[in-house]
C-alpha atoms as a PDB file:
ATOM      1  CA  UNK A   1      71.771  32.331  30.062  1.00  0.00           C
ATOM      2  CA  UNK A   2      70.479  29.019  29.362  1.00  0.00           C
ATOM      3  CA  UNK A   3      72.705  26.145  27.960  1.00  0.00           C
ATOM      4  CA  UNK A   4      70.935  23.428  25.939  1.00  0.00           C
ATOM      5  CA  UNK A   5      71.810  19.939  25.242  1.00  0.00           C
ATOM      6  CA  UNK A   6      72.647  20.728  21.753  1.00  0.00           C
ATOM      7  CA  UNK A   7      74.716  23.802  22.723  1.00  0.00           C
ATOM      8  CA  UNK A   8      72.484  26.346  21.471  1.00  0.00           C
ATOM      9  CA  UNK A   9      70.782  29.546  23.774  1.00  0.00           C
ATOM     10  CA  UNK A  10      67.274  29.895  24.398  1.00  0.00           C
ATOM     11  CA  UNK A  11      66.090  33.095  24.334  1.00  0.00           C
ATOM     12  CA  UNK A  12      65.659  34.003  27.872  1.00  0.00           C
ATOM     13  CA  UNK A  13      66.480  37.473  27.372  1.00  0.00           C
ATOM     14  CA  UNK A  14      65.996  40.115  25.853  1.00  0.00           C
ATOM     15  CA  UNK A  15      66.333  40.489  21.833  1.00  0.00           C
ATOM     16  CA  UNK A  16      68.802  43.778  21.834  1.00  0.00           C
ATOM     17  CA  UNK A  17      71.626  40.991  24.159  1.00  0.00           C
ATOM     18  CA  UNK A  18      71.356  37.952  22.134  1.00  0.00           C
ATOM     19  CA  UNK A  19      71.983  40.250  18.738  1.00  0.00           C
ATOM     20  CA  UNK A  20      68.693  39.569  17.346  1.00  0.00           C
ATOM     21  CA  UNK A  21      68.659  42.288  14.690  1.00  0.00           C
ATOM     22  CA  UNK A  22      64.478  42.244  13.603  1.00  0.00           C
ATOM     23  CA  UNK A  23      63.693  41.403  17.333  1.00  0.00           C
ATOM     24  CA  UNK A  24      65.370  44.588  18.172  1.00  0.00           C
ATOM     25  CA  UNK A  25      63.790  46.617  15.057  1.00  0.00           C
ATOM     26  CA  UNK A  26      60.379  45.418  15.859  1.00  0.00           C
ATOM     27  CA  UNK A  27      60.840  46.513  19.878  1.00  0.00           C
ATOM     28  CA  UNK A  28      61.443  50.033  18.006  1.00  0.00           C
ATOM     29  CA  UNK A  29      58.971  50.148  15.939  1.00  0.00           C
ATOM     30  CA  UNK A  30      56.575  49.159  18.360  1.00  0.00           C
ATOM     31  CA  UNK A  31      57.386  51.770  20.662  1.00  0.00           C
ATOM     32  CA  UNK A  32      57.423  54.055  17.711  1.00  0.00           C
ATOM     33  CA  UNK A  33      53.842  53.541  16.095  1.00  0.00           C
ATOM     34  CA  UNK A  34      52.347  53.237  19.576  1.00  0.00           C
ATOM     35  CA  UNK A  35      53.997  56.494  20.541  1.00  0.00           C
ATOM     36  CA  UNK A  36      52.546  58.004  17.444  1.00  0.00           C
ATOM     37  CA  UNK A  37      49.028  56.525  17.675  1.00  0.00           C
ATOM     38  CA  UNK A  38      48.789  58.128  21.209  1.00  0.00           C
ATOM     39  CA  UNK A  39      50.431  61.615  20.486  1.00  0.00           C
ATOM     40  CA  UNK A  40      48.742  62.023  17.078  1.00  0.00           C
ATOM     41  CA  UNK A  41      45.573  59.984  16.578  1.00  0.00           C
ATOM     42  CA  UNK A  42      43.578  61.976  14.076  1.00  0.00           C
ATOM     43  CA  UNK A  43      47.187  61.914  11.767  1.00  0.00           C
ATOM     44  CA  UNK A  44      47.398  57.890  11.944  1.00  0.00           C
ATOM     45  CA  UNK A  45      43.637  57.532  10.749  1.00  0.00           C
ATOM     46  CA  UNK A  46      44.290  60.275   8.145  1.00  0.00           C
ATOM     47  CA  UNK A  47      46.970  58.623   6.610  1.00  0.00           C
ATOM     48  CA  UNK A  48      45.593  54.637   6.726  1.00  0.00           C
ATOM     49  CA  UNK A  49      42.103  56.386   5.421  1.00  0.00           C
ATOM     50  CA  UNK A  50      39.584  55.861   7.785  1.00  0.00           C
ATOM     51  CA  UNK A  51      37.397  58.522   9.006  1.00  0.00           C
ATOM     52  CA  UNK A  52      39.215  61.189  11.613  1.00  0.00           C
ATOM     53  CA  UNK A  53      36.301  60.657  14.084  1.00  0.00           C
ATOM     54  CA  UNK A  54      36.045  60.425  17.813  1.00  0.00           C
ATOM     55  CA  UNK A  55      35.784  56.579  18.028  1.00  0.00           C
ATOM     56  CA  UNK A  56      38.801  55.863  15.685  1.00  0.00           C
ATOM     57  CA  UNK A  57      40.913  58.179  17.360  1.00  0.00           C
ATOM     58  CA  UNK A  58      39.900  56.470  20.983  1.00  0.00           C
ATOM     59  CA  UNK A  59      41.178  53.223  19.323  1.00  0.00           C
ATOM     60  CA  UNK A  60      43.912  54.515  17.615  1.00  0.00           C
ATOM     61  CA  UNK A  61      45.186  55.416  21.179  1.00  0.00           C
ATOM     62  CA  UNK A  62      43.797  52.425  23.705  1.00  0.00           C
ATOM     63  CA  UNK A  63      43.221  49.468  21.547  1.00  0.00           C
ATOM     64  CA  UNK A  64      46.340  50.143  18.756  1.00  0.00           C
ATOM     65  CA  UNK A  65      48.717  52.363  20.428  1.00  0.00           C
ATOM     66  CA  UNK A  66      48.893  51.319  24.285  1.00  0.00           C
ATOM     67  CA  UNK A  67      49.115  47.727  22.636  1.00  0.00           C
ATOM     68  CA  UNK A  68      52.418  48.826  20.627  1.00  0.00           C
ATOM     69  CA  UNK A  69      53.708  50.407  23.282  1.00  0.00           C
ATOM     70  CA  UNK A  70      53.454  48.386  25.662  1.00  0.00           C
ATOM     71  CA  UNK A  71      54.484  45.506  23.487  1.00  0.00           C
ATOM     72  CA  UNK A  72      57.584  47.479  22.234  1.00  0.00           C
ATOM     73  CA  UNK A  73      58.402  48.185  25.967  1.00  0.00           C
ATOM     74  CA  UNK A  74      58.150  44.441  26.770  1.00  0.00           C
ATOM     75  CA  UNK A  75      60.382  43.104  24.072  1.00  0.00           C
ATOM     76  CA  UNK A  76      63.176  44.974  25.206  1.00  0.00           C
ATOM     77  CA  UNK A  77      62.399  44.659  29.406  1.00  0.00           C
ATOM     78  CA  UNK A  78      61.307  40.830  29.689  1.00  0.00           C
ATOM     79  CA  UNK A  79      63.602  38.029  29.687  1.00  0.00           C
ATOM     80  CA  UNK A  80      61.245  36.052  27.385  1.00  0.00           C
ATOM     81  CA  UNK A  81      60.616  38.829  24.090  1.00  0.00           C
ATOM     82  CA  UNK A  82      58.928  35.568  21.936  1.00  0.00           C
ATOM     83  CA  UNK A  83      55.516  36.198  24.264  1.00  0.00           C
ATOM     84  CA  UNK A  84      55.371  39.585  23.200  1.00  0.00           C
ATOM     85  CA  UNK A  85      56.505  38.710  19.925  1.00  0.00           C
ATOM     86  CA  UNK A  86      53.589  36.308  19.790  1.00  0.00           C
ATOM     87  CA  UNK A  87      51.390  39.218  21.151  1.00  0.00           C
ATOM     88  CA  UNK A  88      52.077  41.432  18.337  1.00  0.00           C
ATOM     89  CA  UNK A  89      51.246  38.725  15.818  1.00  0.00           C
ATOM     90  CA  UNK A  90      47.945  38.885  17.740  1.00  0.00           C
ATOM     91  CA  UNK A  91      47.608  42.631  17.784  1.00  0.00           C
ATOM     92  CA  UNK A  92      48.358  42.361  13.731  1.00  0.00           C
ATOM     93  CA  UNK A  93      45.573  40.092  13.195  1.00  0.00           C
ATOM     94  CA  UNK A  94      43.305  42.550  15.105  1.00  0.00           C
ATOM     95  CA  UNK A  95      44.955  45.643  12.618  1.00  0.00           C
ATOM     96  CA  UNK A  96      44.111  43.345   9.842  1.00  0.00           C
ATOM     97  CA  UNK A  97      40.389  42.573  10.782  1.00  0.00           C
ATOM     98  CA  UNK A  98      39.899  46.477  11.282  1.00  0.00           C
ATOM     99  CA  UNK A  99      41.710  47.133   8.162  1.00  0.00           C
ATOM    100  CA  UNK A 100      39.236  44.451   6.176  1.00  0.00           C
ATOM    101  CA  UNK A 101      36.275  46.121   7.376  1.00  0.00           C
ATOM    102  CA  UNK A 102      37.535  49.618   6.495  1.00  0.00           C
ATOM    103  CA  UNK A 103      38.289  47.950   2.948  1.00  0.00           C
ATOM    104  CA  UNK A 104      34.579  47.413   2.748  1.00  0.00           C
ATOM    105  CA  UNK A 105      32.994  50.045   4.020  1.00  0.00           C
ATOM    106  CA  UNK A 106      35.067  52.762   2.133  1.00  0.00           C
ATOM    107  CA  UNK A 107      35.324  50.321  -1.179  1.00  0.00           C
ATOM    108  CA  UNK A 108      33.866  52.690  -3.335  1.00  0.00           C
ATOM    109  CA  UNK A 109      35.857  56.035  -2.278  1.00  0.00           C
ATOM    110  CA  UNK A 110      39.165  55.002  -4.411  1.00  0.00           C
ATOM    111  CA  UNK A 111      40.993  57.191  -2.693  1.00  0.00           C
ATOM    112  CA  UNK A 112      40.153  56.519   1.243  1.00  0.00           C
ATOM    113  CA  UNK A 113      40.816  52.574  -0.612  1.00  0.00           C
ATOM    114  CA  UNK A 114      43.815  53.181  -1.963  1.00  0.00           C
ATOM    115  CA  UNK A 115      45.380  53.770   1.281  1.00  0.00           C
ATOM    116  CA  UNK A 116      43.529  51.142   3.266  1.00  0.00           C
ATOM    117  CA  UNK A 117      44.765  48.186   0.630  1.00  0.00           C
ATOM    118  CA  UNK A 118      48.381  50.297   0.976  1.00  0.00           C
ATOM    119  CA  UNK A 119      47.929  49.855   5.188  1.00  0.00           C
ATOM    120  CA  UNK A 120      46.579  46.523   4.566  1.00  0.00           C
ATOM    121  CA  UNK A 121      49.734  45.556   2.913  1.00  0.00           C
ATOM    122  CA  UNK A 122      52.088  46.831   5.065  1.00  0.00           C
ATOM    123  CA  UNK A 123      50.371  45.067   7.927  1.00  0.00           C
ATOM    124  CA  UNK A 124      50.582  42.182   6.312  1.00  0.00           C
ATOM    125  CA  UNK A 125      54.342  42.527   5.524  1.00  0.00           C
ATOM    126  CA  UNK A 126      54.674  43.315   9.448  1.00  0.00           C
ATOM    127  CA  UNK A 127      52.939  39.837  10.355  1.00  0.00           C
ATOM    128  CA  UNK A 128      55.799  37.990   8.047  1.00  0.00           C
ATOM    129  CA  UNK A 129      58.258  39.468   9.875  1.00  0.00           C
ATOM    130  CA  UNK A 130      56.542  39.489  13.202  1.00  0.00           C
ATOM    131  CA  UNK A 131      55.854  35.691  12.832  1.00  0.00           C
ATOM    132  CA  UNK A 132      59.980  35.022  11.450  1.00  0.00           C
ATOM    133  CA  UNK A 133      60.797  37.031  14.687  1.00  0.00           C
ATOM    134  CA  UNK A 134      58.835  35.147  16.659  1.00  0.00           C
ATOM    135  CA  UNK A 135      59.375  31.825  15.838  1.00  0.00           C
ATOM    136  CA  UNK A 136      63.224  32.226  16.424  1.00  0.00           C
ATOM    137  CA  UNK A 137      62.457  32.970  20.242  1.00  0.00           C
ATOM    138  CA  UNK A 138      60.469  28.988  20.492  1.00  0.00           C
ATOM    139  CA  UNK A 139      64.112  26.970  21.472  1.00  0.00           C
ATOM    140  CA  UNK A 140      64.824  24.335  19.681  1.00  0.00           C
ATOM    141  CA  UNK A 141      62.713  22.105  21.936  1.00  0.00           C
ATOM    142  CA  UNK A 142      59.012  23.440  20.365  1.00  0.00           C
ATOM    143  CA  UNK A 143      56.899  24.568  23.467  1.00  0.00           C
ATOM    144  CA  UNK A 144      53.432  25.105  22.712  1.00  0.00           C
ATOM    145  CA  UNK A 145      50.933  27.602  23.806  1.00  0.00           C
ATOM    146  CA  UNK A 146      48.216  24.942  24.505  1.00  0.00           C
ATOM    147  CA  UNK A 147      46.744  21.922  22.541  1.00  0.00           C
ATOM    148  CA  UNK A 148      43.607  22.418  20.416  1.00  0.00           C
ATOM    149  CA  UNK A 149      41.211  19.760  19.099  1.00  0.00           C
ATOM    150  CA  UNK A 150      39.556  19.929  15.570  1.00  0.00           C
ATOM    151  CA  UNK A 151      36.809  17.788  14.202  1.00  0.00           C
ATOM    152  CA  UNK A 152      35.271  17.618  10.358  1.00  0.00           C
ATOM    153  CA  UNK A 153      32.794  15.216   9.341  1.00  0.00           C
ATOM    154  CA  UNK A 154      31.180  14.668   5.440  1.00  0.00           C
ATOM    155  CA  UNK A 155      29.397  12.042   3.443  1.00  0.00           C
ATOM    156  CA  UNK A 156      30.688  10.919   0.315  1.00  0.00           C
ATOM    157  CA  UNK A 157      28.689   8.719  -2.015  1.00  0.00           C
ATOM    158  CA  UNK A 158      31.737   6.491  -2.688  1.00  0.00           C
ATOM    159  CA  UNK A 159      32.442   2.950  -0.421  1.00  0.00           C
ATOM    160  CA  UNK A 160      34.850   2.975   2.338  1.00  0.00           C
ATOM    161  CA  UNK A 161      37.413   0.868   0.114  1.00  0.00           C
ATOM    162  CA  UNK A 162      37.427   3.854  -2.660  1.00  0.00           C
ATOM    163  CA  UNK A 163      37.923   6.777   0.209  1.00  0.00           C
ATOM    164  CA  UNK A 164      40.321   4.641   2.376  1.00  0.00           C
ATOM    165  CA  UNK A 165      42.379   3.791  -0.715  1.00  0.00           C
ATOM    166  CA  UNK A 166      42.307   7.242  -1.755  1.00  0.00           C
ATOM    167  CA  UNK A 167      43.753   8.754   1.555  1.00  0.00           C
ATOM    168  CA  UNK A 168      46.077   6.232   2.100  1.00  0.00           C
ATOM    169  CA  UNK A 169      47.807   7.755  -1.130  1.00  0.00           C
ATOM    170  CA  UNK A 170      49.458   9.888   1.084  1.00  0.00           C
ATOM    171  CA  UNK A 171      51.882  11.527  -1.185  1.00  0.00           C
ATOM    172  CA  UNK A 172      48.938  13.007  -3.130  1.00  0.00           C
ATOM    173  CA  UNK A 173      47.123  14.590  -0.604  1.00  0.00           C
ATOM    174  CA  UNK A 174      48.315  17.885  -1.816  1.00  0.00           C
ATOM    175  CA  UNK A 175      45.662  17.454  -4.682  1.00  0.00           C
ATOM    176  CA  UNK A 176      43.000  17.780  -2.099  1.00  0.00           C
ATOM    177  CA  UNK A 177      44.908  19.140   1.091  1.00  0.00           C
ATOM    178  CA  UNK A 178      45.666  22.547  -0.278  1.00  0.00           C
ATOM    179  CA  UNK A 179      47.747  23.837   2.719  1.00  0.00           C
ATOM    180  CA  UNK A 180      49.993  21.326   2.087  1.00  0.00           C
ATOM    181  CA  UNK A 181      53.254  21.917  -0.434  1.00  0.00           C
ATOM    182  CA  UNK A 182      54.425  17.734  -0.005  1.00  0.00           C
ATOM    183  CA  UNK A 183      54.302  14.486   1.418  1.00  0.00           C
ATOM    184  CA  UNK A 184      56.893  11.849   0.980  1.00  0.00           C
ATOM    185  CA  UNK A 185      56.891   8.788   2.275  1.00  0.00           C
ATOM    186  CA  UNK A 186      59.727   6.672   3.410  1.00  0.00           C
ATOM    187  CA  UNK A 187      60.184   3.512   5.577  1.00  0.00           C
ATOM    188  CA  UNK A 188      57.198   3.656   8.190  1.00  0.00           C
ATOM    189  CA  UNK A 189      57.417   7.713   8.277  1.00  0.00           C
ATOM    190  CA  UNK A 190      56.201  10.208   6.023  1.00  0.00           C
ATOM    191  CA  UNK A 191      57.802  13.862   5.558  1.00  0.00           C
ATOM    192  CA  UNK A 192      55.257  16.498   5.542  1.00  0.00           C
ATOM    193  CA  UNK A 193      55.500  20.361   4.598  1.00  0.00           C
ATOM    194  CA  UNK A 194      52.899  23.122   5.080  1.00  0.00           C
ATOM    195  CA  UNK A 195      52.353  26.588   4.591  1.00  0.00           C
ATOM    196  CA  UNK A 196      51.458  28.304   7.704  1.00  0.00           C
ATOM    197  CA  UNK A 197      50.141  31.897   8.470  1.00  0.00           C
ATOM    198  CA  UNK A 198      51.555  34.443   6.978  1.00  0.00           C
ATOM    199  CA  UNK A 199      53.522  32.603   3.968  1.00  0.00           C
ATOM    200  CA  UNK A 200      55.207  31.259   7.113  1.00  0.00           C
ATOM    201  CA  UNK A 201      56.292  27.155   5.781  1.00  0.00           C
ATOM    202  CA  UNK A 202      56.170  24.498   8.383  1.00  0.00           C
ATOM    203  CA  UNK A 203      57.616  20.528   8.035  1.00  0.00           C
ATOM    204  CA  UNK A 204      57.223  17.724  10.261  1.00  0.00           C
ATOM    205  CA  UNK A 205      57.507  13.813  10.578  1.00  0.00           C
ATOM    206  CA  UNK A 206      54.577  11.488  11.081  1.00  0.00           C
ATOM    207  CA  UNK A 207      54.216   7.962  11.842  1.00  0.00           C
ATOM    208  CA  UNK A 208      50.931   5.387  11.051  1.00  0.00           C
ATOM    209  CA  UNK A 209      49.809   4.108  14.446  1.00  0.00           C
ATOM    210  CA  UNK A 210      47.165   2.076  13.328  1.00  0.00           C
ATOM    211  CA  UNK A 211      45.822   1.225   9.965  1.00  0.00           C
ATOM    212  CA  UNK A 212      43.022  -0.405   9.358  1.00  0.00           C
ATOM    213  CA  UNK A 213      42.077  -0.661   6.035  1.00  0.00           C
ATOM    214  CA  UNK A 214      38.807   0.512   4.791  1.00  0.00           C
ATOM    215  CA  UNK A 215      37.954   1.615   8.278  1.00  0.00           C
ATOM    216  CA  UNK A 216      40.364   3.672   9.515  1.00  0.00           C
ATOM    217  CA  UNK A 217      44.311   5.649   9.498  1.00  0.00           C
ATOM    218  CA  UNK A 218      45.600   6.741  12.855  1.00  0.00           C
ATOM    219  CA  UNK A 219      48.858   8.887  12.918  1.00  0.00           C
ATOM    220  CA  UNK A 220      51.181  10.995  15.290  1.00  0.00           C
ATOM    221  CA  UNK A 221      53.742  13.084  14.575  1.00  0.00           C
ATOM    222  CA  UNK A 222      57.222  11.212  15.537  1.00  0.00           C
ATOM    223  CA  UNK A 223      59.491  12.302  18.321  1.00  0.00           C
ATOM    224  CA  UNK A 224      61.277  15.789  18.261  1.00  0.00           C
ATOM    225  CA  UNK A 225      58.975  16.884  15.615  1.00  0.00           C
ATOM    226  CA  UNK A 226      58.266  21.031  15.787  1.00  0.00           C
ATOM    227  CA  UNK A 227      54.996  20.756  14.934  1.00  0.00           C
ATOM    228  CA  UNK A 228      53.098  17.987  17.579  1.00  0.00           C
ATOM    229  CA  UNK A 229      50.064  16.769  16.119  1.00  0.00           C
ATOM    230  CA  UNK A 230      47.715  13.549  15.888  1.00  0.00           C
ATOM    231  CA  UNK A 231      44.690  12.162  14.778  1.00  0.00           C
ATOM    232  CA  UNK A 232      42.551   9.560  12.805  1.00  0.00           C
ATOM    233  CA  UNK A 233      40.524   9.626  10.001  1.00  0.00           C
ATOM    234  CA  UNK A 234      37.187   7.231   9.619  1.00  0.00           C
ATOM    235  CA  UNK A 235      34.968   5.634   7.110  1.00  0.00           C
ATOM    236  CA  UNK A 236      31.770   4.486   8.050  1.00  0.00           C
ATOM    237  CA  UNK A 237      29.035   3.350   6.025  1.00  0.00           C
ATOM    238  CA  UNK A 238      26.557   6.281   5.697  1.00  0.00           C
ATOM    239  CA  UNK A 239      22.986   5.328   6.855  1.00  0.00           C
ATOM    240  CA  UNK A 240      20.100   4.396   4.247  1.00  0.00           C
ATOM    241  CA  UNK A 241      22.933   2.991   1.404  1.00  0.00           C
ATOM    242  CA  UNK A 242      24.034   6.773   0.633  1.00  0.00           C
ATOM    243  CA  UNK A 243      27.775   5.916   0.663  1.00  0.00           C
ATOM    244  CA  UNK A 244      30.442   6.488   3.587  1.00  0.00           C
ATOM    245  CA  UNK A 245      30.682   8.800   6.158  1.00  0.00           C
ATOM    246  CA  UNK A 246      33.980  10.522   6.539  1.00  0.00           C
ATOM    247  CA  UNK A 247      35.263  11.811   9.866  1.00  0.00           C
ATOM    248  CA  UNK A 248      38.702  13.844  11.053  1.00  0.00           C
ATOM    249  CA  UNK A 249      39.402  13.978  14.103  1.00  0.00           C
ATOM    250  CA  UNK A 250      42.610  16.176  15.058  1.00  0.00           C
ATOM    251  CA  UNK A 251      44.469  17.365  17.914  1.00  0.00           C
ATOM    252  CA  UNK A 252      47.448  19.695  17.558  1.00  0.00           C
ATOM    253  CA  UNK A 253      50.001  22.013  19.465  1.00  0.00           C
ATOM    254  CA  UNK A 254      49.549  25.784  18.621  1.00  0.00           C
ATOM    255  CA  UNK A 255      53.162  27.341  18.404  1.00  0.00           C
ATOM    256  CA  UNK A 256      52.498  30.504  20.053  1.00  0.00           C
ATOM    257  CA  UNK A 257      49.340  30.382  22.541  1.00  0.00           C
ATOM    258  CA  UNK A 258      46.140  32.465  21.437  1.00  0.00           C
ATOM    259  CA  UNK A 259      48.067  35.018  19.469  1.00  0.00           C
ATOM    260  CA  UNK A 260      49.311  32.461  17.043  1.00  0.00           C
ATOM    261  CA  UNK A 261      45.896  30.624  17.081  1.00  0.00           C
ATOM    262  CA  UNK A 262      44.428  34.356  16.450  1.00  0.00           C
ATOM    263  CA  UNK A 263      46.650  35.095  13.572  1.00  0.00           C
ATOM    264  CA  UNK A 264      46.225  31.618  12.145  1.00  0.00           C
ATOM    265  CA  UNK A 265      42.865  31.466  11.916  1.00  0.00           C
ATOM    266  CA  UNK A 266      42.896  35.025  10.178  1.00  0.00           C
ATOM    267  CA  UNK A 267      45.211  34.261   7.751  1.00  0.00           C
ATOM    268  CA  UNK A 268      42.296  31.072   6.729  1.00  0.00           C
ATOM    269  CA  UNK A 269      45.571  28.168   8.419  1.00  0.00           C
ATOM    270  CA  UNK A 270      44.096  27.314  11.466  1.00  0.00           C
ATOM    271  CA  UNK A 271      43.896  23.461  11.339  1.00  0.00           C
ATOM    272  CA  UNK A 272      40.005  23.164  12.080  1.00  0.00           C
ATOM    273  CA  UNK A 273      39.253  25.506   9.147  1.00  0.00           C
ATOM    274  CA  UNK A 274      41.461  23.326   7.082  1.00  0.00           C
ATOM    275  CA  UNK A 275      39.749  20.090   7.859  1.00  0.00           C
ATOM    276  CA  UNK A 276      37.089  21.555   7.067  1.00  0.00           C
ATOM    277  CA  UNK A 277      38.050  22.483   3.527  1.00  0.00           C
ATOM    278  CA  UNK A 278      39.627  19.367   3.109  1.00  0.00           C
ATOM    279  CA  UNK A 279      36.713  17.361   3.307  1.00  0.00           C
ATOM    280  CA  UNK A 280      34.317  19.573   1.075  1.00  0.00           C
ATOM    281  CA  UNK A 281      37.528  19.061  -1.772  1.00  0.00           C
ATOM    282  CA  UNK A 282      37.921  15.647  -0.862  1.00  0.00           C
ATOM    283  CA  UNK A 283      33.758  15.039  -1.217  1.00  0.00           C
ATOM    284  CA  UNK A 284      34.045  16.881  -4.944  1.00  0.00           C
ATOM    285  CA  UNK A 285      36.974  15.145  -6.075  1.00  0.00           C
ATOM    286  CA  UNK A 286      35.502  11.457  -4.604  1.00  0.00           C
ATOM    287  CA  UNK A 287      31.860  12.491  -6.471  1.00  0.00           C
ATOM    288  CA  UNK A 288      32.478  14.259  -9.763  1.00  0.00           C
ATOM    289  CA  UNK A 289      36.465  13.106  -9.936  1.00  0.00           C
ATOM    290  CA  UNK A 290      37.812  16.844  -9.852  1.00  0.00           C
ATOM    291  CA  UNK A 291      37.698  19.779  -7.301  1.00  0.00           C
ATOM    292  CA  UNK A 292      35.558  22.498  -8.565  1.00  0.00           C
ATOM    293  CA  UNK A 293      36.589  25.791  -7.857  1.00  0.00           C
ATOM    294  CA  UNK A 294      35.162  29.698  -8.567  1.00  0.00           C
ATOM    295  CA  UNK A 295      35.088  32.939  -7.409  1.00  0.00           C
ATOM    296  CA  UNK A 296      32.833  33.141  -4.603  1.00  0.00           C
ATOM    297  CA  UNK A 297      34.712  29.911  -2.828  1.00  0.00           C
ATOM    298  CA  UNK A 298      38.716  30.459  -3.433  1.00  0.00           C
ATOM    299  CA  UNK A 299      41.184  27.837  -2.226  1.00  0.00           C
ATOM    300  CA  UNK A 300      39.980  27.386   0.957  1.00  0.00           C
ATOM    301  CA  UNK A 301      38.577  29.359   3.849  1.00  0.00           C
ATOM    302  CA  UNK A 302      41.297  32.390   3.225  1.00  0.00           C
ATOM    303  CA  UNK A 303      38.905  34.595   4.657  1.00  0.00           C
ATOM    304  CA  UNK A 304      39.918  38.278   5.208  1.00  0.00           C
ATOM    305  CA  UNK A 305      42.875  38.999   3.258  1.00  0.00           C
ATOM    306  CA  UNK A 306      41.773  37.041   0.268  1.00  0.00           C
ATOM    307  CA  UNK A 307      38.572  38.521   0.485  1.00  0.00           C
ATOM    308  CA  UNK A 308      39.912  42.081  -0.613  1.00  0.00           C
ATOM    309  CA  UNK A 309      40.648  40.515  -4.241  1.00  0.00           C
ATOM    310  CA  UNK A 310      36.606  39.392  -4.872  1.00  0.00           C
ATOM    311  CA  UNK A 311      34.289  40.726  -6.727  1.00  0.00           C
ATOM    312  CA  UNK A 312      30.663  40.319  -7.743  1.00  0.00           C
ATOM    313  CA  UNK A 313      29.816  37.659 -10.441  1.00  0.00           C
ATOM    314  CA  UNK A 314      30.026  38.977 -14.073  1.00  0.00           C
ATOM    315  CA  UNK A 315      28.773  37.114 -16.972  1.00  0.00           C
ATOM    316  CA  UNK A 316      31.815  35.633 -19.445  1.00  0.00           C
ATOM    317  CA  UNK A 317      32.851  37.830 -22.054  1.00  0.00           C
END
């Protein structure tokens, strides 16, 4: 076992011998669903409420069950159980995708539906915990899967001194910035916190680098943050008089490799979907002074999950 500078263990082995309690429980239930989904396909798609046919049954057992399995099997025999942690976070968001589109095929059979939306949930309530479980096997020291790059760009018809002003309020960001719960800022740092995937919630420290105003805000996350992230955000005067031109350019660590980068764009929090979203809210509230909101285009890009709870337009009344 590993000793860290701070005295604490990284989790170099498995779950079951460093007395990690949902580690171990997920390990078992892994290697009990995926045990199930092989032995008794056409009961699993009974009981989530798809159609008992050939096809579902063939990825009940490959493309479900050998994944549990072998990720159940994994947790408990590798000496680093976070990556398969991580790689049932990915498997859940590929449950959840086939769950969605279950959701709307069978929408109108309200019984078949019933017990998707049930399955849906408790996949959902498997990610949380999958994600908790996870997280704790990342030492203290975050180590990333790889780093990712994110660009958004808009026109607003506002000047550069409105927008820069605007942004440079950074402690009411959240008004625009909907994945965001705070930001408070102190001597030459600002505190951030975020909700991640999952209802996961995710805090960091960030520090101006250069600040130019009515041009341009350049930050980076500050030393020993968990979450490693910079970027800059530019005003430009928009061609032809039609205001400013807006661009975000980000790069950030994603805790967890392609699983986590899987599960977070599902869940609508992956970082270039939220720039994204951002800047349409930030456009609207820069143009018409509030963020207009409806039906058909929730709080952000929550695609999937928050999709289940739409419906067609009816008229008022």
């Amino acid at each position: 076992m590993r000793i860290l500078d701070d005295g604490q263990t990284r989790a170099n082995e498995g779950p079951a011998a460093r007395g990690d309690r949902l580690g171990t429980a997920l390990g078992w239930f892994s290697v009990g669903l995926g045990t199930a989904e092989i032995a008794t396909p056409g009961a699993i798609t009974r009981i989530v409420g798809v159609d008992n046919s050939a096809t579902n049954r063939l990825i009940s057992r490959t493309l479900c069950g050998a994944r549990e399995l072998a990720a159940g099997i994994g947790i408990f025999g590798d000496e680093r159980p976070g990556r398969w942690l991580w790689g049932r976070v990915g498997g859940d968001a590929i449950d959840l995708s086939l769950l969605t589109a279950g959701v709307y095929r069978h929408r109108h059979e309200p019984t078949r539906l019933a017990r998707l939306l049930f399955a849906t949930g408790s996949v959902i309530g498997v990610t949380v915990l999958d994600v908790i479980a996870a997280r704790r096997h990342v030492g203290p020291r975050h180590v990333s899967g790889h780093t990712a790059r994110a660009r958004a760009t808009t026109t607003v018809r506002r000047t550069p001194e409105d927008l820069y002003r605007r942004w440079h309020d950074f402690d009411a960001l959240p008004t625009f910035m909907y994945h965001l719960d705070s930001v408070h800022t102190t001597n030459g740092t600002s505190h951030w916190k975020a909700k991640g995937p999952a209802g996961t919630k995710i805090e960091w420290d960030a520090e101006i680098v250069d600040d130019r105003p009515d041009e341009l805000i350049a930050w980076r996350s500050v030393k020993g943050s968990k979450v490693h992230n910079a970027g800059t955000v530019r005003f430009l005067p928009a061609p032809g008089d039609r205001g400013t031109e807006v661009h975000v350019d980000l790069q950030y660590d994603i805790p967890g490799g392609t699983p986590g980068y899987a599960v977070a764009k599902l869940f609508g929090e992956e970082p270039s979907q939220q720039i994204t979203d951002d800047l349409r809210r930030f456009k609207q509230l820069m143009e018409t002074g509030e963020v207009v909101r409806s039906e058909g285009s929730p709080t952000g890009a929550r695609n999937a999950v928050h999709l289940l709870g739409q419906h067609p337009a009816q008229p008022l009344g």
